[in-house]
C-alpha atoms as a PDB file:
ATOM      1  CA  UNK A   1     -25.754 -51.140 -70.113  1.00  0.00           C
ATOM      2  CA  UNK A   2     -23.056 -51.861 -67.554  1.00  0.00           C
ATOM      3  CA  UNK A   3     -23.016 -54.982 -65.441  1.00  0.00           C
ATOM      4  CA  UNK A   4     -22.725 -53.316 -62.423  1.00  0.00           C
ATOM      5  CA  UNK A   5     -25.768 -51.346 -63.630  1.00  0.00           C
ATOM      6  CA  UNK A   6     -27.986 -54.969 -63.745  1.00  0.00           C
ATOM      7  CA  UNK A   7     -26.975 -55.675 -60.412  1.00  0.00           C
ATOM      8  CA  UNK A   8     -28.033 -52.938 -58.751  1.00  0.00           C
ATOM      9  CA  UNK A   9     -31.326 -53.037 -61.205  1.00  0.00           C
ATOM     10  CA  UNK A  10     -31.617 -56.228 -59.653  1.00  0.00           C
ATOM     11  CA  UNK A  11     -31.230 -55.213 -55.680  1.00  0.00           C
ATOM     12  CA  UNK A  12     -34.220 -52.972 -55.896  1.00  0.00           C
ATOM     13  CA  UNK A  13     -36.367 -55.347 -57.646  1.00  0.00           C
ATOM     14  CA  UNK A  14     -35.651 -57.628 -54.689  1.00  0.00           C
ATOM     15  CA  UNK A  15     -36.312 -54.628 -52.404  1.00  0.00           C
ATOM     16  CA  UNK A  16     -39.773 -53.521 -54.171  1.00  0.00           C
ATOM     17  CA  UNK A  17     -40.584 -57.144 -53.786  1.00  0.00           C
ATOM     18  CA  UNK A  18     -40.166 -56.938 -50.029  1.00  0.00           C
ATOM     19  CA  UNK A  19     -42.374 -53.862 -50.188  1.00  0.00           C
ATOM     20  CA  UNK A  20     -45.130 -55.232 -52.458  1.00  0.00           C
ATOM     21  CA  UNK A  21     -44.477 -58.992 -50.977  1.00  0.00           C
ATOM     22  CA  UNK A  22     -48.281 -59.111 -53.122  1.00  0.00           C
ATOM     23  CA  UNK A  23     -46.339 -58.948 -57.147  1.00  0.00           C
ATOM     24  CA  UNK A  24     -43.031 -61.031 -55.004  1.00  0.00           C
ATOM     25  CA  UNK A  25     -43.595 -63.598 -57.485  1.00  0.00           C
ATOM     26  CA  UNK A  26     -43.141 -61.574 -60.402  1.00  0.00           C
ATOM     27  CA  UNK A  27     -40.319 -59.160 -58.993  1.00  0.00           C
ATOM     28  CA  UNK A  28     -37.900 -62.298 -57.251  1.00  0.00           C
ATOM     29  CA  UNK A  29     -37.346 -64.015 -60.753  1.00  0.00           C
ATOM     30  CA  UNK A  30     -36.876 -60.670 -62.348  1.00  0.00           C
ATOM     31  CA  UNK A  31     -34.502 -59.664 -59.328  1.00  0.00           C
ATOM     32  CA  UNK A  32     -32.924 -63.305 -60.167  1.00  0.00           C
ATOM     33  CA  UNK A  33     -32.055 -62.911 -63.297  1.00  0.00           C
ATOM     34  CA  UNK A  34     -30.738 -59.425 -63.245  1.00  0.00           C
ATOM     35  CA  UNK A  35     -28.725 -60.238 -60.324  1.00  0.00           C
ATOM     36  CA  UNK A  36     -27.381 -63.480 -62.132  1.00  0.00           C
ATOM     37  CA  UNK A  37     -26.480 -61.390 -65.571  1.00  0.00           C
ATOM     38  CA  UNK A  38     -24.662 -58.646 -63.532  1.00  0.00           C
ATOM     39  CA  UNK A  39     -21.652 -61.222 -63.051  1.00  0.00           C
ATOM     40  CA  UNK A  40     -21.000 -59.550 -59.624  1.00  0.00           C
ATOM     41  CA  UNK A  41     -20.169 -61.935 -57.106  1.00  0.00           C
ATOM     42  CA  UNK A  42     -19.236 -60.555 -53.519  1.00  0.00           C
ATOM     43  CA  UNK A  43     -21.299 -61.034 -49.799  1.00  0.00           C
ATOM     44  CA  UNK A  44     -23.993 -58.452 -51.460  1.00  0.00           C
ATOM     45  CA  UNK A  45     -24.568 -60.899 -54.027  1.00  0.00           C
ATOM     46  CA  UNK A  46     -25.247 -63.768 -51.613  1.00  0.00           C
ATOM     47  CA  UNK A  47     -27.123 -61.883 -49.621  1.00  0.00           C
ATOM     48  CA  UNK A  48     -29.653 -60.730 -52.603  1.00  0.00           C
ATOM     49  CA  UNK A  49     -29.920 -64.949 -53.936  1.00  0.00           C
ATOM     50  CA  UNK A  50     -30.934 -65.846 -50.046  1.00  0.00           C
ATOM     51  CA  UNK A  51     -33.526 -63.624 -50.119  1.00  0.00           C
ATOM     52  CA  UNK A  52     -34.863 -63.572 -53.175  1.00  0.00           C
ATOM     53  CA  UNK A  53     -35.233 -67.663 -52.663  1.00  0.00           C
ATOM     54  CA  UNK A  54     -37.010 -66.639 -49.032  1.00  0.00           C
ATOM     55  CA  UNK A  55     -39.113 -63.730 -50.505  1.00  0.00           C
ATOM     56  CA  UNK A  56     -40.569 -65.953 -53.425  1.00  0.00           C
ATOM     57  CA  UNK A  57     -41.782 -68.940 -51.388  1.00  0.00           C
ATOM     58  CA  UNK A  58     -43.224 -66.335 -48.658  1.00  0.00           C
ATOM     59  CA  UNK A  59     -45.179 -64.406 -51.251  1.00  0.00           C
ATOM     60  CA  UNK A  60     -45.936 -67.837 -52.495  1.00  0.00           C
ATOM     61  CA  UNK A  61     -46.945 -68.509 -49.447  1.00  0.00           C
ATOM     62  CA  UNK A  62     -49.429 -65.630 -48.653  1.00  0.00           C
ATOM     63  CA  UNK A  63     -50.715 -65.511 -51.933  1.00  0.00           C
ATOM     64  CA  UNK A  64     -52.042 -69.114 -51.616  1.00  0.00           C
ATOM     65  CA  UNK A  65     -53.182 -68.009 -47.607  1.00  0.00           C
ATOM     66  CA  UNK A  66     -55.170 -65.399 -49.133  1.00  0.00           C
ATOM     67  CA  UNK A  67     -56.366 -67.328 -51.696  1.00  0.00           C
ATOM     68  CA  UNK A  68     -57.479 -70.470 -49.075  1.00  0.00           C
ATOM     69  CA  UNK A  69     -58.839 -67.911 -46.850  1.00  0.00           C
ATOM     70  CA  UNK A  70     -61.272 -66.895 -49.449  1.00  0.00           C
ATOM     71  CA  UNK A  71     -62.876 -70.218 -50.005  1.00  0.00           C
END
């Protein structure tokens, strides 16, 4: 597989874990890593580390919320 091919593998994981912010914490690692084995580095690649960082603790986040509000 090309390494341009694991970064873009990698952008939609982080964009189906925007979508599904619910699986966020299993789809922002995977985006993670993908993104980090591409070996692309540009603005796009900055961009996708930012928010995969902000979409993990905010599905984090609402999974524990949902969790609390249960209780």
């Amino acid at each position: 597989m090309k390494k341009t091919n694991f970064f873009y593998f990698g952008l939609s994981c982080c964009l189906l874990g925007w979508a599904f912010i619910g699986f966020g914490f299993i789809l922002f690692p995977l985006s993670l890593f993908f993104v980090l084995a591409s070996r692309v580095v540009n603005i796009a690649f900055w961009a996708i580390i930012v928010s995969d960082i902000v979409g993990f603790s905010t599905s984090l986040y609402l999974i524990a919320h949902r969790i609390y509000s249960q209780l």
